[in-house]
Protein backbone atom coordinates (compact mmCIF):
# COMPACT_ATOMS: atom_id res chain seq x y z
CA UNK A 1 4.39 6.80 -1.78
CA UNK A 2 5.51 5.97 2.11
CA UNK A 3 4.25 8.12 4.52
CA UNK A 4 0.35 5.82 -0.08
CA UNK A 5 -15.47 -9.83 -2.50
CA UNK A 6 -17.24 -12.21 -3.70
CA UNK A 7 -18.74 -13.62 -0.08
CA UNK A 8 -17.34 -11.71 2.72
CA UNK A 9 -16.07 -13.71 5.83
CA UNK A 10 -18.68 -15.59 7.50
CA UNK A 11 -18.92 -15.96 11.28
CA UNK A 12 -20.61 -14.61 14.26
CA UNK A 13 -19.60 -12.96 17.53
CA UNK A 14 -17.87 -15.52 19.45
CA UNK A 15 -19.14 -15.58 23.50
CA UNK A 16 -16.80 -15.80 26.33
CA UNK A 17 -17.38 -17.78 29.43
CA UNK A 18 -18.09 -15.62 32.63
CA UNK A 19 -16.20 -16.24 35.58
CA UNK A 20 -18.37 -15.28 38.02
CA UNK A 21 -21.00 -18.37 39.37
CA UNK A 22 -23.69 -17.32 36.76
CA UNK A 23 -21.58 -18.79 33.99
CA UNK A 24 -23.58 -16.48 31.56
CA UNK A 25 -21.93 -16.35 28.24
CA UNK A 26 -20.76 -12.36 27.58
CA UNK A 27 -20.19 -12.02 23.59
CA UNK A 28 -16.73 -10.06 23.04
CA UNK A 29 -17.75 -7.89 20.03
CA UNK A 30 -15.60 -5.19 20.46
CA UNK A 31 -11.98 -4.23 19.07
CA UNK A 32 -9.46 -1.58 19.96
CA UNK A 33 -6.92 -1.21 16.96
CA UNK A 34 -4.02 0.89 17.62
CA UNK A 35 -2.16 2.74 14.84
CA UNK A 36 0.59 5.37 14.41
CA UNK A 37 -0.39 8.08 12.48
CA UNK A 38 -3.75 9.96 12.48
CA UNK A 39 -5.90 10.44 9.23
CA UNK A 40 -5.74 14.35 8.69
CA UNK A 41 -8.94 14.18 7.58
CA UNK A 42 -11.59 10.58 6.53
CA UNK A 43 -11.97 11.37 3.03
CA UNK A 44 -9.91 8.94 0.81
CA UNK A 45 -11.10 10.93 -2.51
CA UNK A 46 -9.46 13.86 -1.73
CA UNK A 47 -5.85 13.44 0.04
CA UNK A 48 -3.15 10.51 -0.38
CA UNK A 49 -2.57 10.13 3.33
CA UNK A 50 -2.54 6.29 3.86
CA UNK A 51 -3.90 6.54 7.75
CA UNK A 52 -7.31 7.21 6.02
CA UNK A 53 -7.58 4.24 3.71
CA UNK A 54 -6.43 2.65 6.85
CA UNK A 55 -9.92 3.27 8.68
CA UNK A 56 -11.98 3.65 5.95
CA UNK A 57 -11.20 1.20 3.08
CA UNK A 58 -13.66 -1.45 2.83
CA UNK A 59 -14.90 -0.77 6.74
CA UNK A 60 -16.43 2.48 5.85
CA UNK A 61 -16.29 3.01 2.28
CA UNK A 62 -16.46 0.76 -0.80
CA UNK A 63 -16.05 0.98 -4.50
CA UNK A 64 -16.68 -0.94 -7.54
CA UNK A 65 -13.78 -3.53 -7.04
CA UNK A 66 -12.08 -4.00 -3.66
CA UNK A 67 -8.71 -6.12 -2.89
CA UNK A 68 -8.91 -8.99 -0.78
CA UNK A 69 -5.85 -9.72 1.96
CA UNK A 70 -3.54 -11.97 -0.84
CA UNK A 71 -3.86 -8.57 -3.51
CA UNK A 72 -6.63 -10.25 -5.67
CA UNK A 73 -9.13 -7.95 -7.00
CA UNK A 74 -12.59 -9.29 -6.44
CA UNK A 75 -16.27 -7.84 -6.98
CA UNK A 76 -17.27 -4.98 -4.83
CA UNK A 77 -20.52 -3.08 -5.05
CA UNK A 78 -20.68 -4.01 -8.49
CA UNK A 79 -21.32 -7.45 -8.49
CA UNK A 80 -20.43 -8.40 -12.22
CA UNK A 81 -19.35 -6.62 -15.40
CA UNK A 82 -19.43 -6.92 -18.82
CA UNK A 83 -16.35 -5.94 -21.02
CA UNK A 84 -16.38 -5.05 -25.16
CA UNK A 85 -14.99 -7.14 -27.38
CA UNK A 86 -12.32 -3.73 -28.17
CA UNK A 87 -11.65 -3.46 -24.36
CA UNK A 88 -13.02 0.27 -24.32
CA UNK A 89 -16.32 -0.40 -22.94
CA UNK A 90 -17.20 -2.27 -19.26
CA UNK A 91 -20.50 -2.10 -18.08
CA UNK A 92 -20.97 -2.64 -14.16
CA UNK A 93 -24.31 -4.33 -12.84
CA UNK A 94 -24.72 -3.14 -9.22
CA UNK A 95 -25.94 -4.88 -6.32
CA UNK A 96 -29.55 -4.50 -5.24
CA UNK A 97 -30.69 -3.25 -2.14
CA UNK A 98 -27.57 -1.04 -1.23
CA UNK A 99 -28.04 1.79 0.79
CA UNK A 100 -25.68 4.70 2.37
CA UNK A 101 -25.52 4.49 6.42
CA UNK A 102 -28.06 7.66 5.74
CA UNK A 103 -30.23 5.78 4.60
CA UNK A 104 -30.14 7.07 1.21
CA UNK A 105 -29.93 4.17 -1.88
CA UNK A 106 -26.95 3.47 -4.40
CA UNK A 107 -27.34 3.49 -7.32
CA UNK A 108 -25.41 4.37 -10.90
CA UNK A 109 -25.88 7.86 -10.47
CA UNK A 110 -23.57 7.80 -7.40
CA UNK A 111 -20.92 6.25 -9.45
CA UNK A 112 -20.99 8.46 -12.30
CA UNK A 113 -21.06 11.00 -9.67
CA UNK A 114 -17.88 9.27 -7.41
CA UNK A 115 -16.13 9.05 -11.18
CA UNK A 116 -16.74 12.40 -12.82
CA UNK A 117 -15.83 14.12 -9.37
CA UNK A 118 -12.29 11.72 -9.20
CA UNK A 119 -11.64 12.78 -12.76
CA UNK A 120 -12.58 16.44 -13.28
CA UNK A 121 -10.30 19.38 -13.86
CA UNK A 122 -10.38 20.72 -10.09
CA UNK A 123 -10.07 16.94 -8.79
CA UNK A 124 -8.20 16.93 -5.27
CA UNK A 125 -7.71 13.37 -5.78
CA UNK A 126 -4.12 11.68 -5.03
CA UNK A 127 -4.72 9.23 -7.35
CA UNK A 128 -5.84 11.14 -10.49
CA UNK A 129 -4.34 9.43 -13.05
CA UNK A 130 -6.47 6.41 -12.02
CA UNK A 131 -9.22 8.15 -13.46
CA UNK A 132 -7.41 9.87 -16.55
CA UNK A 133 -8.06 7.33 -19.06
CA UNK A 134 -12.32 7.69 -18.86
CA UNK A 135 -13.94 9.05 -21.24
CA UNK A 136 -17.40 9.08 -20.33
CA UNK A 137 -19.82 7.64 -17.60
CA UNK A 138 -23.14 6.84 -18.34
CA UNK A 139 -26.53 5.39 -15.97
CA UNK A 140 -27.50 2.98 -18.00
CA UNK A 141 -30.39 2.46 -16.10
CA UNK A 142 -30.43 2.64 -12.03
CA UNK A 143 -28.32 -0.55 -11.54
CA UNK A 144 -26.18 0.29 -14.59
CA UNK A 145 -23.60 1.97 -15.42
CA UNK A 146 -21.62 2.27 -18.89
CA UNK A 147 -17.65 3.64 -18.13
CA UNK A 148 -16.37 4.02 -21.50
CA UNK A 149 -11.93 4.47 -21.95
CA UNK A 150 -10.04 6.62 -24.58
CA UNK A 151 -7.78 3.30 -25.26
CA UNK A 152 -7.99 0.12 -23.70
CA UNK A 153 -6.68 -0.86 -20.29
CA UNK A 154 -5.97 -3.48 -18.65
CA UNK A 155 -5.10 -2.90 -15.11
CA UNK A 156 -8.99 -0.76 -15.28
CA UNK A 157 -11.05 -3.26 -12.28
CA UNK A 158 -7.44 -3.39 -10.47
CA UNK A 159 -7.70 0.83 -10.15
CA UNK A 160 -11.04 0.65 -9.41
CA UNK A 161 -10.08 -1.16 -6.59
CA UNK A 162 -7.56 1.48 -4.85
CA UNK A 163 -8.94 3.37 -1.89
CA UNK A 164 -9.16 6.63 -4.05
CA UNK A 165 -11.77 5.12 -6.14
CA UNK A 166 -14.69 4.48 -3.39
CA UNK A 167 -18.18 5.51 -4.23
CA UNK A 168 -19.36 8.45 -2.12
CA UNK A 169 -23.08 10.44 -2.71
CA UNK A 170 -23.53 13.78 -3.70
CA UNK A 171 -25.63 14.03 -0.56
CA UNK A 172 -23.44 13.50 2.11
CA UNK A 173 -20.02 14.59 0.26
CA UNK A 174 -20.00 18.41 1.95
CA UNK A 175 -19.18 16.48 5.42
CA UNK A 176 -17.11 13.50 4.31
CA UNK A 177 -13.81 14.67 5.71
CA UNK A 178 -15.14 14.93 9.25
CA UNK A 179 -18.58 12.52 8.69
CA UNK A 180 -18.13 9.67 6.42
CA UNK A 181 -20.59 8.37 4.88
CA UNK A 182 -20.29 5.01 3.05
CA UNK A 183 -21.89 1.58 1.95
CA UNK A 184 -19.29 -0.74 3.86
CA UNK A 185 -19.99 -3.20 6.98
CA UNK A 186 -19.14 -0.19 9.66
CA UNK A 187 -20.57 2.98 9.95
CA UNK A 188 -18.61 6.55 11.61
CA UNK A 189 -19.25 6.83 14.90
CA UNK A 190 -17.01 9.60 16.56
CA UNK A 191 -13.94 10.90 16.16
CA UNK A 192 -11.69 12.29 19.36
CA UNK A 193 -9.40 14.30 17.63
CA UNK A 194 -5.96 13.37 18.67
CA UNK A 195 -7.21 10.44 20.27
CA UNK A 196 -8.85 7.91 18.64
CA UNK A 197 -12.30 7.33 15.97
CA UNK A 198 -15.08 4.72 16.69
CA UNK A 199 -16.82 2.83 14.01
CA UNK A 200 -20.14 0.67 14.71
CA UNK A 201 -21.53 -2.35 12.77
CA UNK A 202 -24.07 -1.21 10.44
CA UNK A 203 -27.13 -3.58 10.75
CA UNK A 204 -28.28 -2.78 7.00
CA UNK A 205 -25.36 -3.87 5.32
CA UNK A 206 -26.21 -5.19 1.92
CA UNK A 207 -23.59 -7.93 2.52
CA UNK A 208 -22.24 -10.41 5.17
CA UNK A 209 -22.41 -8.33 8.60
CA UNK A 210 -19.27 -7.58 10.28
CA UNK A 211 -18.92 -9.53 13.26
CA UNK A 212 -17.79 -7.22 15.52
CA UNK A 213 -20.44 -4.68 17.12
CA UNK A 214 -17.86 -1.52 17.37
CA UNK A 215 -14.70 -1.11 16.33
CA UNK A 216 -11.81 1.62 17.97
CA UNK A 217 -8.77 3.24 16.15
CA UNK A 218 -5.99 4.94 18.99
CA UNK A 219 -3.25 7.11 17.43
CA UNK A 220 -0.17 5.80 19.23
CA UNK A 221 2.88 7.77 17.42
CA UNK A 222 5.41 6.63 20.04
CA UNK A 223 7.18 3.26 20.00
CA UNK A 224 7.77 2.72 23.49
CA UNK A 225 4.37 4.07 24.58
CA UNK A 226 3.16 1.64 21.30
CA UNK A 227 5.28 -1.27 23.34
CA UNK A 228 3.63 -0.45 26.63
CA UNK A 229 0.14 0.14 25.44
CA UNK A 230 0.60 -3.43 24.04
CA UNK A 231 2.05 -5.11 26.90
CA UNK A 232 -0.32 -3.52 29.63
CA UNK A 233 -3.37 -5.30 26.66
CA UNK A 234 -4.83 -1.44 26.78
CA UNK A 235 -5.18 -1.93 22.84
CA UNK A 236 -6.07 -5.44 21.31
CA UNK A 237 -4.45 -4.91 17.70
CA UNK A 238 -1.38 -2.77 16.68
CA UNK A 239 -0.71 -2.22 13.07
CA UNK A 240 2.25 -1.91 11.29
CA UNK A 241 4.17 -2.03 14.92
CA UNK A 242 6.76 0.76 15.02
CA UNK A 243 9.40 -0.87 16.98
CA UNK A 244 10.24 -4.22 15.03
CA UNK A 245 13.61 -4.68 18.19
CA UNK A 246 10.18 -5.72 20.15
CA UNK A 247 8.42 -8.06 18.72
CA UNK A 248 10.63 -10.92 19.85
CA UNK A 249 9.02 -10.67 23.19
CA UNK A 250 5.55 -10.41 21.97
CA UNK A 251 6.38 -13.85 20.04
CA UNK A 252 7.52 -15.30 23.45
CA UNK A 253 4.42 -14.25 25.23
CA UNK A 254 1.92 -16.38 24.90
CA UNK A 255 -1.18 -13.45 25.43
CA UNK A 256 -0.23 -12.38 21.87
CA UNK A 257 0.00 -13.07 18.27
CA UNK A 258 2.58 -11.49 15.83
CA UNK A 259 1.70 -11.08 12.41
CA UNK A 260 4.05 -11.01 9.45
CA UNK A 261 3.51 -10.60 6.06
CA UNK A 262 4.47 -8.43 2.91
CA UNK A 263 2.98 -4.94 1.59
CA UNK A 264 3.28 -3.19 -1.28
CA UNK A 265 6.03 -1.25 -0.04
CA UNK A 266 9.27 -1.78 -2.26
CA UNK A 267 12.29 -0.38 -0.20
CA UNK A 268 14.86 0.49 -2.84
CA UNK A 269 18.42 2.49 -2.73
CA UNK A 270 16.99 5.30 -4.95
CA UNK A 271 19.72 6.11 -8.11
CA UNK A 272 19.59 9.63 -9.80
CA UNK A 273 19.70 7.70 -13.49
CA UNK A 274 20.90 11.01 -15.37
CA UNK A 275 23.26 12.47 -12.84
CA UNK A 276 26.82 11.57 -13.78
CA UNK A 277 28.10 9.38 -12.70
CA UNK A 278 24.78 7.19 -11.95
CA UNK A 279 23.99 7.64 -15.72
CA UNK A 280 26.60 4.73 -16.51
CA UNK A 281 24.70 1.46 -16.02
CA UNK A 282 28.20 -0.01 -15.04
CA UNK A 283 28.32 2.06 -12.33
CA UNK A 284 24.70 1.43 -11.16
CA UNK A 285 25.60 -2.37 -10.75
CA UNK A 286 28.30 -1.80 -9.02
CA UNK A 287 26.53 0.04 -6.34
CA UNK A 288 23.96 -3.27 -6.71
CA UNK A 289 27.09 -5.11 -6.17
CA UNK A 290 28.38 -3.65 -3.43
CA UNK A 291 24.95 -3.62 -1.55
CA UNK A 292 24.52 -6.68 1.16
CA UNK A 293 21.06 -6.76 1.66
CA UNK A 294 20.29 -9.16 4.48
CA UNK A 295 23.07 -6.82 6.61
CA UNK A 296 20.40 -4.03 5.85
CA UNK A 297 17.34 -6.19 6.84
CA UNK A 298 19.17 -7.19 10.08
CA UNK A 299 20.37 -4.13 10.98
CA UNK A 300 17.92 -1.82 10.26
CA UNK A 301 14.62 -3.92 10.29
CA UNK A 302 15.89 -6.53 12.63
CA UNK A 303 15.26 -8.88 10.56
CA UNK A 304 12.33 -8.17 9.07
CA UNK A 305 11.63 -8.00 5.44
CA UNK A 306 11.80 -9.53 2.44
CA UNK A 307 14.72 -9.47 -0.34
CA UNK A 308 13.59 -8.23 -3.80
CA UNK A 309 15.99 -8.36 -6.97
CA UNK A 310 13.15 -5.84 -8.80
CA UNK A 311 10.05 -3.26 -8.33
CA UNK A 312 8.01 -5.84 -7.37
CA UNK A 313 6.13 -7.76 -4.63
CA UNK A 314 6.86 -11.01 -4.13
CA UNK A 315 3.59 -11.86 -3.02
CA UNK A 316 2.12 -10.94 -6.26
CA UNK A 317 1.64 -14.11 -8.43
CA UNK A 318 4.09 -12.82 -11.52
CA UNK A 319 6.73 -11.92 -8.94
CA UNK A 320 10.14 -13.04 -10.51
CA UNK A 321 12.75 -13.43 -8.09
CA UNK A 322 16.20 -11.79 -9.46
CA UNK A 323 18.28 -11.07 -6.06
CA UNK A 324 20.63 -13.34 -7.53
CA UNK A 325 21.75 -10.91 -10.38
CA UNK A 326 22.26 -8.26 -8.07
CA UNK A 327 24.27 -10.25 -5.06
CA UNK A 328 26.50 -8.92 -3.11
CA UNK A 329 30.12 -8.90 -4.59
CA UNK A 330 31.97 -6.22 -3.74
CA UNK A 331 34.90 -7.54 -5.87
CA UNK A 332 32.86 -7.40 -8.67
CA UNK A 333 31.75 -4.04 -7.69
CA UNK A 334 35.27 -2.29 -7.36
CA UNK A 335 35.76 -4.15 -11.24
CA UNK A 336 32.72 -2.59 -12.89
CA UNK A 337 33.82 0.89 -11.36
CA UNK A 338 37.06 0.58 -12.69
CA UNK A 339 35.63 -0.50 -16.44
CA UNK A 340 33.71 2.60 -15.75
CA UNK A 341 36.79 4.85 -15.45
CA UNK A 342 36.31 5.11 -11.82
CA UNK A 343 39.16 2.74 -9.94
CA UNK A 344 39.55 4.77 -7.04
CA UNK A 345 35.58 5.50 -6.50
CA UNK A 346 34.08 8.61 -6.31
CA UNK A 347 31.86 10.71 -4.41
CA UNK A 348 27.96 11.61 -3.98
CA UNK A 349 25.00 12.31 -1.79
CA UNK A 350 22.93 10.21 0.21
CA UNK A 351 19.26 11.67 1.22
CA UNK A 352 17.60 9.97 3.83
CA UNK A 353 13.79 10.84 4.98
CA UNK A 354 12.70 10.16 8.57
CA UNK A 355 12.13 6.71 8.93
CA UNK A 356 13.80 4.46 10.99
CA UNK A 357 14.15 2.21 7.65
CA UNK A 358 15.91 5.05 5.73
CA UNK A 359 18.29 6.59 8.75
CA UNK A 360 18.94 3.17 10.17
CA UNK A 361 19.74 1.57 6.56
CA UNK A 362 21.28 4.67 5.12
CA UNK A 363 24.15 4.23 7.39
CA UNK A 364 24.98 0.73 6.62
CA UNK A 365 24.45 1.29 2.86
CA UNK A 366 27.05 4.42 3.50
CA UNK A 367 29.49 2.16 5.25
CA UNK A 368 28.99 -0.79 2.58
CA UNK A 369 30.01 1.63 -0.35
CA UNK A 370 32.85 3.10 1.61
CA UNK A 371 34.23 -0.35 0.75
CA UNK A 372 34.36 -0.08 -2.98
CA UNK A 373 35.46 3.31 -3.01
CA UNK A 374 31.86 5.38 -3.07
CA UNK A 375 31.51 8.16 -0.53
CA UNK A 376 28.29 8.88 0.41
CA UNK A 377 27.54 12.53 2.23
CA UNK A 378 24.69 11.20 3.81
CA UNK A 379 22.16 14.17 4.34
CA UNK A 380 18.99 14.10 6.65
CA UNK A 381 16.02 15.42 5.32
CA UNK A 382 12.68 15.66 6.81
CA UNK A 383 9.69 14.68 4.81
CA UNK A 384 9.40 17.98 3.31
CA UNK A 385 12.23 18.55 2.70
CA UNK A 386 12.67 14.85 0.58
CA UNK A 387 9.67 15.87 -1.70
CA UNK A 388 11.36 19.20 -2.37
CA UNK A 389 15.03 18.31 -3.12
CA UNK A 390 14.54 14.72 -4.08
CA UNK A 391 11.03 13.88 -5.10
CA UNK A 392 10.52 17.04 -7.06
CA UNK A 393 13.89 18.90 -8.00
CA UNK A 394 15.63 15.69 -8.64
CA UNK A 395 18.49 16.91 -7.08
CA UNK A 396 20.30 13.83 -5.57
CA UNK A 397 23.05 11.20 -6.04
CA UNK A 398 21.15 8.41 -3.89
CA UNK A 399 18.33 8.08 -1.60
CA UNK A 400 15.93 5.41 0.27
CA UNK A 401 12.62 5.13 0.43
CA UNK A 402 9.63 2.70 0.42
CA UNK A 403 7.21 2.82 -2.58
CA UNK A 404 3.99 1.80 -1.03
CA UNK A 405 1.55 1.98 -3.66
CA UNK A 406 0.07 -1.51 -4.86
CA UNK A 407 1.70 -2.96 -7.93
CA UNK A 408 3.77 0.29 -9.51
CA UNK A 409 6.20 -0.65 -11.66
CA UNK A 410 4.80 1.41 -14.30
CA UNK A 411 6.46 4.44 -12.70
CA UNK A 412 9.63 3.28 -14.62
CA UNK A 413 7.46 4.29 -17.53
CA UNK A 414 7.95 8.08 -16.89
CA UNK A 415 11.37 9.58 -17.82
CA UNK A 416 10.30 12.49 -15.60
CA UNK A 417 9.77 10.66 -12.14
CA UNK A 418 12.33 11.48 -9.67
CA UNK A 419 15.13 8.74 -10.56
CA UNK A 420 14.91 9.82 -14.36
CA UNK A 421 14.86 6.57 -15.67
CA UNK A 422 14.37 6.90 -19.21
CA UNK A 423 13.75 3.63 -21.74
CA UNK A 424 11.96 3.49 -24.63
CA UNK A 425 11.41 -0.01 -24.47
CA UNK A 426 9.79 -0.22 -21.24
CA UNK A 427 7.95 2.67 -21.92
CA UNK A 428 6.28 0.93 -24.79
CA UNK A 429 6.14 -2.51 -22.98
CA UNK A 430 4.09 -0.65 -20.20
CA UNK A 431 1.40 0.77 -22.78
CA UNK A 432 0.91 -2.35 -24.31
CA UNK A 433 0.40 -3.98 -20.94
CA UNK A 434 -2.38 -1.25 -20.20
CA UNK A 435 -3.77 -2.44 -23.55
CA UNK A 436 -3.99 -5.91 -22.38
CA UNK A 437 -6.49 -7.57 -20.27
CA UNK A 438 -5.49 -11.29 -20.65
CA UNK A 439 -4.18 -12.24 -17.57
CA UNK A 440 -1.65 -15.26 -18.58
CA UNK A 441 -0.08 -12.36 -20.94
CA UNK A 442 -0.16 -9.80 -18.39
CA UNK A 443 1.50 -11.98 -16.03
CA UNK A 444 4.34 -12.76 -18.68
CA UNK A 445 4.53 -8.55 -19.70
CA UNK A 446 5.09 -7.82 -15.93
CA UNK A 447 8.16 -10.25 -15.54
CA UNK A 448 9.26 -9.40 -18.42
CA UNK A 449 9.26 -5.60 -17.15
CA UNK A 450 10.87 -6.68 -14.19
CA UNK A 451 13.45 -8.33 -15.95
CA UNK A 452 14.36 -5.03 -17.86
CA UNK A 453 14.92 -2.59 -15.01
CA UNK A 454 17.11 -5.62 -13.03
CA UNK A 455 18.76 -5.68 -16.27
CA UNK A 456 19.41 -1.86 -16.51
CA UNK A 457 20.24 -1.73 -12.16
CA UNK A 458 17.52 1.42 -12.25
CA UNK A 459 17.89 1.54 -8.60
CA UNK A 460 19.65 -1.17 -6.01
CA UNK A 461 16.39 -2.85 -4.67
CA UNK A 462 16.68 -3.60 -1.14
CA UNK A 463 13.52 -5.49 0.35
CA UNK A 464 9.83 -6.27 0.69
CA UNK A 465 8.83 -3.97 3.82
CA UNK A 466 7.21 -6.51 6.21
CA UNK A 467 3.35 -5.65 7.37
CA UNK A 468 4.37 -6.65 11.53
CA UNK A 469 1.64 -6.24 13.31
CA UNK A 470 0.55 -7.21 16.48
CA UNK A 471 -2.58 -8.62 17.89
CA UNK A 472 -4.06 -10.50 21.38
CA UNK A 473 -4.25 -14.46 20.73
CA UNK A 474 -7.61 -14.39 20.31
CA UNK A 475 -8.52 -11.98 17.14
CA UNK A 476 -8.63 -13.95 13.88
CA UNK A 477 -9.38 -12.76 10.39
CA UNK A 478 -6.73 -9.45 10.23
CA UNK A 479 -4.65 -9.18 7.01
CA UNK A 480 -1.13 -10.82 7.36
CA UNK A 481 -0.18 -8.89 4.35
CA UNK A 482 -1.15 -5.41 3.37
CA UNK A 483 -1.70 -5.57 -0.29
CA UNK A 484 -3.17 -2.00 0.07
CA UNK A 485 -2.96 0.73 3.06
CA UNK A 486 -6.06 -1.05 4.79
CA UNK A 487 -7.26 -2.21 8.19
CA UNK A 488 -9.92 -4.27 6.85
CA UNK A 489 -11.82 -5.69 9.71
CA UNK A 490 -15.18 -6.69 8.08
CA UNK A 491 -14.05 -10.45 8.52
CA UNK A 492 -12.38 -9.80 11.84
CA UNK A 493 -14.02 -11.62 15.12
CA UNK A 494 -12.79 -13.14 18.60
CA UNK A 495 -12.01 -16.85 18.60
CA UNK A 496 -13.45 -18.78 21.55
C-alpha cells in the first residue's frame, strides 16, 4: 500500500557536440535521478518499501516475468514457459548465458532457491501471499525449472512479475540489503547513505545493454528544495515530483519535460463497511453522491489525476469506466440518507495519513459532506498511527488513502481487510478468476468484479494518482506511467 521483455530498448549513447574549437563529440552517458524517499535497505525480497523496487526493479534485479511501462507482463529471465493442460504445472526455460554481476551463473537452482526462500515459514517477504499458492519447485535440469500450484491460477506470470519475486543467489544473499547483487542491465555501485546510490552499466548483460554508462539516485524529501534542485538542472530526472502547484512552470520552460501518466495507485474515500451506519449500502452511495471528485483533483492534486468509478486502473485494458454511477448529486445524496432513516445526517470520523493527497483532500471531502448533513471529525494520523487504528484495528468511520499495489482488486475478496467488505459473490468470482488463465475471460471476470463493488459503493473512489515526473528535454525512454513502483532506466538514453 502507499508509502507498495521480450527485446529490451535498443539504442546507443547519444554524443553531444563540444563547444569548444575541437568540435570533438563528448557522449552524455550519465543520469542523475532524483527521488523522495530513501530505500531503508536494497533488498526487494525482504521489506515492502517501494523506494527499493524503485532502484532496483529491472535495473538491478530481475525475475522470471517483468512489467513493461503500459503494465503488460512480458518474458524476463525466463524466456518461455510451458503451462499443463490442468493449469497446475508451468515449466520455465531460462535464458543461456546469464550470469550474476559476481560473476557467478543463473541457473534453476537460483530460482528454486529465490522461490522456496519467498515462500518459507520464516519468509520476511511483503508480498508472501504471492508465493502461497506453490507447492513445489523443482530443477528440471540447469535451464529448467518445474513450479508446480496447489490449484490453478491465473494471475501466476503476472506475480512473478512484482518486484518481490526477483531472483537473487544463495551466494551473495548475506549482503543484499547493503550489496545487491542481480542479473539486470546495472550493477551497485555505492551507496552514500542519506545522500544518494550509484549504479553502473554492466558490460556482461545477457540482454540489450543499457545505454547509459552510470546511473545516480539523490534523496530529495523536500518540495521546495525538490523545485530548486530542478530548476538550478543539479538533477536531470525527478520522480513522482512532490509539489504538483509547480509543474506549470516546468511545462512553460522549455529546458524541461513533464511527464504524466497513471500508476497503480487507486485513491479512494476509505468506508468502514460494518460500522453502523456505513453498513447500509444506501448510506454508502450517498456519501458517493455527495463526493465531487474533480473539486478534489483540483484542489488537492491541482489538477492532477485521473477519475475512477471502481478499484481499478484505467490504464489497464479491462478498465470499465463507472464515474457516472457514482456522480456527484448531492440531492440525491440527502434522499438516500433520508430512505436510510437518516434525514438530518449524522456523524463520524475522518482519518487522514500524511500525505498531501489525504490532508489536502480530506478537508474538501469534510466540507462536501457537511452539505448533506455528514459530519466528519477529521483526525490526523501519522503513518503509524493509520496502520494501527485504521489499517489494523479497523477502528474508523472514513479514511483516504492510495492503494498502490498493481492490479488489487482482489483485496475486496477478504472480509477481514480493513474496510470489512464482506460478499460472497465476489469472493467466489475472485477464486474462479485465479482459476482462470484465458485472458478474453479474465478480462470479462475483472469488469465484471468491478461492476459489483460500484454496485455495492464499497468505498467512494476518488482518482487515478498521476505518475508526474519531471525530466531535462533531452532524456527519452522513462516510464510515463508507473504500472509498478519502478525507475526502470534500462531503455533510458540522451536524445541528440
Amino acid at each position: 500500500m502507499q508509502h507498495i521483455r521480450f527485446v529490451r530498448g535498443l539504442g546507443s549513447a547519444i554524443a553531444l557536440s563540444a563547444s569548444l574549437g575541437a568540435g570533438a563529440a563528448l557522449a552524455q552517458s550519465d543520469i542523475t535521478v532524483a527521488m523522495q524517499l530513501e530505500p531503508p535497505h536494497m533488498d526487494p525480497t525482504s521489506a515492502a518499501a517501494g523506494a527499493i523496487d524503485n532502484v532496483v526493479y529491472s535495473n538491478v534485479f530481475e525475475g522470471l516475468t517483468r512489467f513493461m511501462g503500459d503494465g503488460s507482463v512480458v518474458p524476463g529471465l525466463a524466456e518461455s514457459w510451458d503451462i499443463s493442460e490442468d493449469g497446475l504445472t508451468y515449466t520455465f526455460h531460462l535464458h543461456d548465458g546469464v550470469t550474476f554481476h559476481d560473476g557467478t551463473t543463473l541457473d534453476a537452482g537460483d530460482v528454486k532457491f529465490s522461490l522456496d526462500r519467498a515462500r518459507a515459514e520464516d519468509s520476511a517477504n511483503a508480498q508472501k501471499a504471492l508465493f502461497a499458492g506453490i507447492a513445489d519447485v523443482e530443477v528440471v535440469d540447469p535451464l529448467t525449472v518445474k513450479v508446480t500450484l496447489s490449484e490453478p491460477n491465473g494471475s501466476f506470470l503476472f506475480n512473478m512479475a512484482w518486484g518481490d519475486a526477483v531472483i537473487v543467489a544463495p551466494e551473495s544473499i548475506d549482503a543484499i540489503k547493503q550489496t545487491p547483487v542481480g542479473t539486470g542491465a546495472f550493477k551497485f555501485s555505492q551507496w552514500v547513505q542519506g545522500d544518494k546510490i550509484v549504479l553502473e552499466k554492466n558490460p556482461a548483460y545477457w540482454g540489450t545493454p543499457a545505454m547509459l554508462d552510470h546511473a545516480t539516485f539523490k534523496f530529495i524529501s523536500d518540495p521546495t528544495a525538490a523545485f530548486a534542485s530542478m530548476m538550478a538542472e543539479d538533477v536531470d530526472v525527478f520522480v513522482s515530483f512532490p509539489a504538483p502547484e509547480n509543474l506549470p512552470q516546468f511545462e512553460a520552460d522549455p529546458r524541461f519535460q513533464v511527464l504524466i501518466g497513471s500508476t497503480e495507485g487507486e485513491t479512494i474515500l476509505s468506508i468502514n463497511n460494518k460500522q453502523p451506519p456505513f453498513d447500509n449500502v444506501l448510506v454508502r452511495e450517498a456519501v458517493a453522491h455527495a463526493i465531487d471528485r474533480q473539486a478534489i483533483i483540483d484542489g488537492a492534486m491541482f489538477g492532477y489525476g485521473t477519475p475512477i468509478g471502481s478499484h481499478f486502473a484505467p490504464h489497464n485494458p479491462a478498465y470499465v469506466d463507472l464515474t457516472g454511477q457514482s456522480a456527484f448529486d448531492p440531492e440525491k445524496s440527502k434522499a438516500l440518507l433520508a430512505e436510510a432513516g437518516f434525514p438530518d445526517g449524522f456523524e463520524t470520523t475522518l482519518h487522514l495519513p500524511p500525505p498531501s493527497y489525504a490532508r489536502r483532500g480530506g478537508e474538501i471531502i469534510a466540507a462536501q459532506l457537511a452539505q448533506v448533513g455528514i459530519k466528519a471529525e477529521i483526525i490526523n494520523v501519522e503513518w503509524a498511527q493509520w496502520l494501527e487504528t485504521v489499517f489494523r484495528g479497523k477502528s474508523f468511520g472514513l479514511s483516504i488513502v492510495s492503494h498502490t499495489e498493481p492490479m488489487d482488486i482482489g483485496i475486496y475478496a477478504r472480509p477481514e481487510y480493513y474496510f470489512q467488505y464482506d460478499n460472497p459473490a465476489f469472493q467466489e468470482l475472485m477464486a474462479t478468476l485465479d482459476a482462470t488463465t484465458d485472458p478474453a475471460k479474465r478480462t470479462e471476470m475483472l469488469q465484471q468484479a468491478q461492476k459489483i463493488i460500484a454496485d455495492d459503493y464499497v468505498n467512494g473512489y476518488l482518482f487515478q494518482f498521476a505518475a508526474m515526473s519531471v525530466a531535462k528535454a533531452g532524456v527519452q525512454g522513462l516510464w510515463p506511467n508507473a504500472p509498478t513502483q519502478a525507475v526502470d532506466l534500462t531503455g533510458v538514453s540522451w536524445a541528440e
